[in-house]
C-alpha atoms as a PDB file:
ATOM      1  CA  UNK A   1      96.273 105.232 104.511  1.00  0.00           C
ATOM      2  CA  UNK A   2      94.484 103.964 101.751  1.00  0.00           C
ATOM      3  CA  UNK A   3      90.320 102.503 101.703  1.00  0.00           C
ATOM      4  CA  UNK A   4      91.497  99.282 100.404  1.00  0.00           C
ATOM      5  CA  UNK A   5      92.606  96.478 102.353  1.00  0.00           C
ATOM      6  CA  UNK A   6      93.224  93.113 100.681  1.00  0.00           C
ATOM      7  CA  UNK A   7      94.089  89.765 102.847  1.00  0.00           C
ATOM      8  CA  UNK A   8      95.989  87.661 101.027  1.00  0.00           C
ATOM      9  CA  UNK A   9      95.014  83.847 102.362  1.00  0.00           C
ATOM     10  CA  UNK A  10      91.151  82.785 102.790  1.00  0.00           C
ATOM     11  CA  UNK A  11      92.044  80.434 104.878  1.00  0.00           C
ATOM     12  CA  UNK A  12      91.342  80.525 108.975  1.00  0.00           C
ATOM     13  CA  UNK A  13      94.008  82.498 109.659  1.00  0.00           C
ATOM     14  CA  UNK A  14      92.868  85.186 107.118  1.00  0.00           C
ATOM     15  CA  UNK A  15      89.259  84.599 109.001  1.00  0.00           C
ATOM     16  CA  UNK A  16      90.980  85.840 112.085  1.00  0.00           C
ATOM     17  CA  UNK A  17      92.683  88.702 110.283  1.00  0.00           C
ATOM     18  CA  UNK A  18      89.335  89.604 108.697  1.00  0.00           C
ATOM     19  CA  UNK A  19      87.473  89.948 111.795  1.00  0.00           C
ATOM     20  CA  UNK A  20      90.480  91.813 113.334  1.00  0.00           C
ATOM     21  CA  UNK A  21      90.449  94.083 110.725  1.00  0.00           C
ATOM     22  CA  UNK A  22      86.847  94.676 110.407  1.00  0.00           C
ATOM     23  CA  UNK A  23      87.084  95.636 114.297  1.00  0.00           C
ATOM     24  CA  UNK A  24      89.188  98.210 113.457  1.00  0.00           C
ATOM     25  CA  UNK A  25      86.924 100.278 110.988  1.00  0.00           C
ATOM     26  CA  UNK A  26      89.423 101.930 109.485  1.00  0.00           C
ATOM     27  CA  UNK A  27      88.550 100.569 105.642  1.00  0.00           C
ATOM     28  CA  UNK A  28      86.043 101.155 103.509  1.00  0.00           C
ATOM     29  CA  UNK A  29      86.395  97.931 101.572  1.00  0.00           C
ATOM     30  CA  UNK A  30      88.035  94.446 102.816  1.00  0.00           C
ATOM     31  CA  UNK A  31      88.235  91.275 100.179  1.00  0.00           C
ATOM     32  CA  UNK A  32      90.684  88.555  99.598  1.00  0.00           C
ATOM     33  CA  UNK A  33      93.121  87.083  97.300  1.00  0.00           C
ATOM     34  CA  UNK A  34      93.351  83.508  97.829  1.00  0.00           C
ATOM     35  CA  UNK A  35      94.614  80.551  94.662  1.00  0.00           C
ATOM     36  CA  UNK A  36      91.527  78.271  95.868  1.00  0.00           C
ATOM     37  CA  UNK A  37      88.835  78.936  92.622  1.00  0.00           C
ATOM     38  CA  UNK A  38      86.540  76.891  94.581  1.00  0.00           C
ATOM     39  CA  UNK A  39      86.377  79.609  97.305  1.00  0.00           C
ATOM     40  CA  UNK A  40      84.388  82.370  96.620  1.00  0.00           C
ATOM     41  CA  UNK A  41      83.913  84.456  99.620  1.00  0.00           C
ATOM     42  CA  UNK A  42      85.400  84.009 103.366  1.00  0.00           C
ATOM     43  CA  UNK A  43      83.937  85.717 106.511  1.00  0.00           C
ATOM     44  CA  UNK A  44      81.325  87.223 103.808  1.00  0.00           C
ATOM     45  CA  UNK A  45      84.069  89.009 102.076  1.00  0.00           C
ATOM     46  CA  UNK A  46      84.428  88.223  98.397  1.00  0.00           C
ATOM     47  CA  UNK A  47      87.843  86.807  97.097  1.00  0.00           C
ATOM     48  CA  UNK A  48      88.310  88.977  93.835  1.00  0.00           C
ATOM     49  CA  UNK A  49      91.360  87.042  92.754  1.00  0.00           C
ATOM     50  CA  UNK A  50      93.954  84.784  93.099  1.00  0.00           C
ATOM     51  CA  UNK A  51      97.651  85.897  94.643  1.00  0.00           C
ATOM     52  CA  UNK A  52      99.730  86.877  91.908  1.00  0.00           C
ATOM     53  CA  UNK A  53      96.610  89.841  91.453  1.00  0.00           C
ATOM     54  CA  UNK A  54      97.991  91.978  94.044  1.00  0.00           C
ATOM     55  CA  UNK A  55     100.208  93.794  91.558  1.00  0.00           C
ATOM     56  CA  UNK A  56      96.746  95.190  89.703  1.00  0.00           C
ATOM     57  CA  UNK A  57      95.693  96.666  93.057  1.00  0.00           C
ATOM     58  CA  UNK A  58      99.283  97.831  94.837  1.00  0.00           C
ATOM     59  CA  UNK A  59      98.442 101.317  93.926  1.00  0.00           C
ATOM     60  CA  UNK A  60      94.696 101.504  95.629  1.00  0.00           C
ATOM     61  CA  UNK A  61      94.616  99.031  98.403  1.00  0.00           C
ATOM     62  CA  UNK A  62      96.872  98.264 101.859  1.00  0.00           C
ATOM     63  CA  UNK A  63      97.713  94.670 101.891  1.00  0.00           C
ATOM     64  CA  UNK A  64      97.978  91.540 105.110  1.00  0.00           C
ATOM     65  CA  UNK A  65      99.714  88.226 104.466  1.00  0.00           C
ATOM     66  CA  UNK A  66      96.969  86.046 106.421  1.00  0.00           C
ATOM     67  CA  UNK A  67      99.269  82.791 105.693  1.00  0.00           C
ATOM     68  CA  UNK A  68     100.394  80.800 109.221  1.00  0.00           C
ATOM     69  CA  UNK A  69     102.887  78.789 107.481  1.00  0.00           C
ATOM     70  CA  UNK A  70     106.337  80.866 108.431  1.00  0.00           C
ATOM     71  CA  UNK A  71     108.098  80.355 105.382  1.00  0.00           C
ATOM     72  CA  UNK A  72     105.304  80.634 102.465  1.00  0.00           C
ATOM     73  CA  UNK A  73     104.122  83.834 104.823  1.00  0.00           C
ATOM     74  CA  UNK A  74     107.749  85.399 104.483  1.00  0.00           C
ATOM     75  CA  UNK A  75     107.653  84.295 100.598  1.00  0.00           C
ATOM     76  CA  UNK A  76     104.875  85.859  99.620  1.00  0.00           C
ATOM     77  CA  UNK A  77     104.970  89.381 102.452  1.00  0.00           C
ATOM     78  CA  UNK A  78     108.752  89.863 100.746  1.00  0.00           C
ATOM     79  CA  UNK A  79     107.596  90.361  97.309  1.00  0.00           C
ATOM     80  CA  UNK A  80     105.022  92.359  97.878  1.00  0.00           C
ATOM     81  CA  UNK A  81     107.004  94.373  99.729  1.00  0.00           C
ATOM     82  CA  UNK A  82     109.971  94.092  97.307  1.00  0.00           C
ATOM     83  CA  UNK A  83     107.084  95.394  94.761  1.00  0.00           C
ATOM     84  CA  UNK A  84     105.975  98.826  96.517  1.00  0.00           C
ATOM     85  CA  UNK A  85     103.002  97.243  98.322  1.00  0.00           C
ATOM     86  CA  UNK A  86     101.851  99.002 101.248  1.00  0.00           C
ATOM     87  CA  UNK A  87     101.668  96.019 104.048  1.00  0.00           C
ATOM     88  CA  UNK A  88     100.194  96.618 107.312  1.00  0.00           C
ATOM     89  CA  UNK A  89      99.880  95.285 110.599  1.00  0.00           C
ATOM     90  CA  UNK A  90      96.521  94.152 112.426  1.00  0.00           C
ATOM     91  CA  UNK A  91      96.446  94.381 116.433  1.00  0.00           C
ATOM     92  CA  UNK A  92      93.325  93.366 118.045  1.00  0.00           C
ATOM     93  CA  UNK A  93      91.252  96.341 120.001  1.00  0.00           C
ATOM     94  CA  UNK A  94      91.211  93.852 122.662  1.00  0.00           C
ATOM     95  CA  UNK A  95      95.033  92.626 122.862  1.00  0.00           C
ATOM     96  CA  UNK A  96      97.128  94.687 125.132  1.00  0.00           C
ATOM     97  CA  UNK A  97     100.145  96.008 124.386  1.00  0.00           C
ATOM     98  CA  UNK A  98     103.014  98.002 127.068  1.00  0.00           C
ATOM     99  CA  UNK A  99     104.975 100.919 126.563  1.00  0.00           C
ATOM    100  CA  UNK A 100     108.212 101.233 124.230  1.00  0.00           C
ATOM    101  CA  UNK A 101     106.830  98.239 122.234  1.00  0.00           C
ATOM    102  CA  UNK A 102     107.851  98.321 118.293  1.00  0.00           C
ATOM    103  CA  UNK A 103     105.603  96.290 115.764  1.00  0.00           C
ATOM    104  CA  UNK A 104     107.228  95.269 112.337  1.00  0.00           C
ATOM    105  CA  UNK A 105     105.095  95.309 109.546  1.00  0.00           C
ATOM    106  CA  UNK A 106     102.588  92.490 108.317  1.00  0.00           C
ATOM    107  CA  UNK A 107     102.122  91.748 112.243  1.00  0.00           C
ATOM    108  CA  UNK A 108      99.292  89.976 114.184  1.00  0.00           C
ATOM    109  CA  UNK A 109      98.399  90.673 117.318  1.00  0.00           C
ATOM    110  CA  UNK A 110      95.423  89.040 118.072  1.00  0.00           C
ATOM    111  CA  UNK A 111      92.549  89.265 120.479  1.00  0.00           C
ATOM    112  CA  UNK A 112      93.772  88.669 124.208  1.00  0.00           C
ATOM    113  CA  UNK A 113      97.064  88.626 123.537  1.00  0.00           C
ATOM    114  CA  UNK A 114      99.596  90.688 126.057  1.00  0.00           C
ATOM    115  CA  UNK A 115     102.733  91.833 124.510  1.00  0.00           C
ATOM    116  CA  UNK A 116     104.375  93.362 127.753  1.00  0.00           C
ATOM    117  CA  UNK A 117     106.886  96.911 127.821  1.00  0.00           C
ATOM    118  CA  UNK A 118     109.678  97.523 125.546  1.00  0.00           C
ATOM    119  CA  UNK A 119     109.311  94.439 123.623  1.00  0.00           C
ATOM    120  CA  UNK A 120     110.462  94.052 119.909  1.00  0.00           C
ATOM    121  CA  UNK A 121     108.075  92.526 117.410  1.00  0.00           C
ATOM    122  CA  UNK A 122     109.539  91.323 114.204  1.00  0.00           C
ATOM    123  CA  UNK A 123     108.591  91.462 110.674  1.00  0.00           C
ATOM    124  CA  UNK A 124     105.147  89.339 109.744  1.00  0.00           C
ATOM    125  CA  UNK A 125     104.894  87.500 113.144  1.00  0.00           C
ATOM    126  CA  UNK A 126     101.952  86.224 114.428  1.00  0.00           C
ATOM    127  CA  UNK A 127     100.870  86.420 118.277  1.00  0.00           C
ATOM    128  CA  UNK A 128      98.017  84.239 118.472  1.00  0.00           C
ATOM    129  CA  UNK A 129      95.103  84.149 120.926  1.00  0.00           C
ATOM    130  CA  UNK A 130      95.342  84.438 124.744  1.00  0.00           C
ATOM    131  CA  UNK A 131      99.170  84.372 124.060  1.00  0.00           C
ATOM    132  CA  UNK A 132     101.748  86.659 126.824  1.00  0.00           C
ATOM    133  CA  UNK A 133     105.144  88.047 125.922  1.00  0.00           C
ATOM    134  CA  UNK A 134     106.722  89.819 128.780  1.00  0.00           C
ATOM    135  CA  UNK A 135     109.320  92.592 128.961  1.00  0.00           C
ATOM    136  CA  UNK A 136     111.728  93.419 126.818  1.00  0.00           C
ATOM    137  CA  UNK A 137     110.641  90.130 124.858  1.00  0.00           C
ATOM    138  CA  UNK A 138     112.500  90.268 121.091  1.00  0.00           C
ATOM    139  CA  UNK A 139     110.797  88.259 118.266  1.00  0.00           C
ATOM    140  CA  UNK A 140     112.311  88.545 115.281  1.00  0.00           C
ATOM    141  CA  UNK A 141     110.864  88.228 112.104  1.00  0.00           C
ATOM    142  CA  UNK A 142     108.147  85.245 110.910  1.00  0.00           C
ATOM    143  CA  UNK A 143     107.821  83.771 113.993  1.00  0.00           C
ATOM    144  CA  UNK A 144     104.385  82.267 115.303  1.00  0.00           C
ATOM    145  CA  UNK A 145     103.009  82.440 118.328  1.00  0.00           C
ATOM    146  CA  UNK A 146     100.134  79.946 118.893  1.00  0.00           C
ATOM    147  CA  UNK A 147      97.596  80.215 121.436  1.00  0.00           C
ATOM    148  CA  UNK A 148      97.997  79.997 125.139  1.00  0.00           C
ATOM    149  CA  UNK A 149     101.727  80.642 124.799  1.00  0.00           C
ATOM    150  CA  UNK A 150     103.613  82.206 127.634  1.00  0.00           C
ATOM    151  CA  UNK A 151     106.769  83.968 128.045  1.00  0.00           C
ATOM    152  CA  UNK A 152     108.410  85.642 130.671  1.00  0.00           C
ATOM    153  CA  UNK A 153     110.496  88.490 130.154  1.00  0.00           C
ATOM    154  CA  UNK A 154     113.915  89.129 128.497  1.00  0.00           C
ATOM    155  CA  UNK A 155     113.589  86.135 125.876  1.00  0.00           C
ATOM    156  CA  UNK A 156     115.094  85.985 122.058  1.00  0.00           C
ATOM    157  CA  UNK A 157     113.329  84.110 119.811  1.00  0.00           C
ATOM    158  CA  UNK A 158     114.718  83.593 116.533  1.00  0.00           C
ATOM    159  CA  UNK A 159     114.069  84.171 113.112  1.00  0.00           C
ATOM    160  CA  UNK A 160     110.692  81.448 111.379  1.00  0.00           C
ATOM    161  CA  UNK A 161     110.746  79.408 115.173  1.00  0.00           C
ATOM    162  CA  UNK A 162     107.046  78.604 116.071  1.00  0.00           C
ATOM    163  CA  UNK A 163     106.011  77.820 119.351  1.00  0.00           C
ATOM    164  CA  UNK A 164     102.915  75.247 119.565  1.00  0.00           C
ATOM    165  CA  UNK A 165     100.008  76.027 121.536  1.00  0.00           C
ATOM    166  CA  UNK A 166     100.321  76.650 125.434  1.00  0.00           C
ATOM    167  CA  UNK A 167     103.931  76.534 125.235  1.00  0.00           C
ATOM    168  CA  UNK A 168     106.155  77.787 128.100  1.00  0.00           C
ATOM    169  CA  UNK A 169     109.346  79.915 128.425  1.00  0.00           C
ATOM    170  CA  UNK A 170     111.013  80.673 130.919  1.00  0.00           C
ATOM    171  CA  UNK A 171     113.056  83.795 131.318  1.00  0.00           C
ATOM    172  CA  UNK A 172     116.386  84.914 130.149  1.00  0.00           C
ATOM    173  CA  UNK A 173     116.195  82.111 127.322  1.00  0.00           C
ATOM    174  CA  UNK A 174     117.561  82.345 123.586  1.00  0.00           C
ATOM    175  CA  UNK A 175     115.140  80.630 121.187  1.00  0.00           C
ATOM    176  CA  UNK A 176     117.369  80.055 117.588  1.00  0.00           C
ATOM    177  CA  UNK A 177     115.318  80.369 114.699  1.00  0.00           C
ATOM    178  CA  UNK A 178     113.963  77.697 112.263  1.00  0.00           C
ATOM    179  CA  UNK A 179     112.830  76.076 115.798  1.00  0.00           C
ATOM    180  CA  UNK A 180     109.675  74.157 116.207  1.00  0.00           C
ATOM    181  CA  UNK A 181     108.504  73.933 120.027  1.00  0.00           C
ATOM    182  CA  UNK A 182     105.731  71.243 120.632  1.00  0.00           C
ATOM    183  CA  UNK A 183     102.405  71.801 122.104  1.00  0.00           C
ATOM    184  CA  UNK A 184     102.459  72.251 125.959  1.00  0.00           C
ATOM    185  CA  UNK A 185     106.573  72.134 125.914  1.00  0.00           C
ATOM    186  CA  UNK A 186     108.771  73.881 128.029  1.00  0.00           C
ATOM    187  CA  UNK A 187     111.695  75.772 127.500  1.00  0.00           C
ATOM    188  CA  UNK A 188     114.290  77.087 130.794  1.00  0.00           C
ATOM    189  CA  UNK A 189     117.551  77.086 129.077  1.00  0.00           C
ATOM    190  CA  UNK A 190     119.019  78.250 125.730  1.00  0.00           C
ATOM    191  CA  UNK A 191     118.455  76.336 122.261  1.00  0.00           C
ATOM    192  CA  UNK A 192     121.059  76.898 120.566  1.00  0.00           C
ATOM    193  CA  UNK A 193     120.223  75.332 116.993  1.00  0.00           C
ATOM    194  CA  UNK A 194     117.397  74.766 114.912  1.00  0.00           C
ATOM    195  CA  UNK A 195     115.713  71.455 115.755  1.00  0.00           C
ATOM    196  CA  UNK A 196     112.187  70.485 117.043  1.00  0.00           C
ATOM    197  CA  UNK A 197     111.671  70.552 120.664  1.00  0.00           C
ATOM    198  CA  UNK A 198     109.312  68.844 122.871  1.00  0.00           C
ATOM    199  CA  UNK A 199     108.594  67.378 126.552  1.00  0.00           C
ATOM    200  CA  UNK A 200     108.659  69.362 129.903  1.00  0.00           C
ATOM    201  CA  UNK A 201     111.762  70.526 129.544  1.00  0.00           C
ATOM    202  CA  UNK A 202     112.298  70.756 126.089  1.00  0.00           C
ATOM    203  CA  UNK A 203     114.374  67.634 124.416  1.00  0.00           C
ATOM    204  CA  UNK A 204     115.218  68.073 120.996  1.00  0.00           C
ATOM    205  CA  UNK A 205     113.610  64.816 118.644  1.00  0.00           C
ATOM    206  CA  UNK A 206     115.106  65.855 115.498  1.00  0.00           C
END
């Protein structure tokens, strides 16, 4: 472990991932990288750079892709790590988390969050606030979680699908990636290609 960390993304997601990580204690020194000139600091932490400035610090610091976008967050967390970087995850002392649960790198897990036993966590997801993943719950990798989200046990989600804020799904269900599913939607049956999804249940709109 190195002393280092550097959040890449002064935005409020890297707010969130700043105070996570400042919960944790376990660096000596957190700052950002961020392509904004105009922003100097974020959460009192000084930006000391833009993006692209990772490479002069790959050697000395641990590195988080605070970027909620799914696609620019993949982007940007695959060539760092196609670089060397050293890219962590950030779970929330507060969030609970079961047995038998793996966590892929560059992983939220923030506060209040429940991510329930033998559950697979992806690559760079994000599990937003007050959010529940049951059992055996697989998320592959870049998907978002918003908060209030819940999900019962045994469900797939696939590859970049977000699921808006106080979304529902019910068990046994197969999420395909690239999905978009609409605040306060409800899922109880497969989707079985990408689309956005909305209503109570779930009707695809385009």
């Amino acid at each position: 472990m190195k002393d280092k960390l550097l959040i890449i993304g002064a935005g409020g997601h890297g707010k969130v991932a700043a105070d996570i990580a400042i919960k944790l204690n376990k660096w000596e020194s957190i700052a950002f990288l961020d392509d904004d000139v105009a922003t100097k600091k974020c959460m009192g932490l000084k930006v000391i750079g833009k993006v692209d400035d990772y490479f002069r610090y790959r050697k000395e610091a641990e590195f988080f892709v605070a970027i909620g976008d799914n696609a620019m967050r993949e982007l940007l967390q695959e060539k760092l790590r196609t670089d060397g970087s050293n890219i962590i995850s950030l779970v929330h002392p507060e969030a609970i988390i079961g047995l038998d649960v793996e966590i892929g790198e560059g992983t939220v897990i923030m506060a209040g969050a429940v991510v329930n036993s033998s559950s697979n966590i992806g690559k760079g997801c994000i599990i937003n606030t007050s959010s529940s993943l049951d059992h055996d719950t697989i998320l592959e990798d870049y998907v978002h979680i918003s908060p209030g989200v819940r999900s019962a046990g045994n469900v797939n989600i696939g590859k970049g699908t977000w699921l808006g804020i106080g979304s529902v799904v019910s068990n046994n269900v197969n999420i395909y990636s690239g999905c978009k599913i609409g605040a306060g939607a409800v899922v109880i049956k497969h989707i079985n290609e990408p689309g956005t999804y909305v209503g109570v249940p779930v009707r695809r709109i385009n």
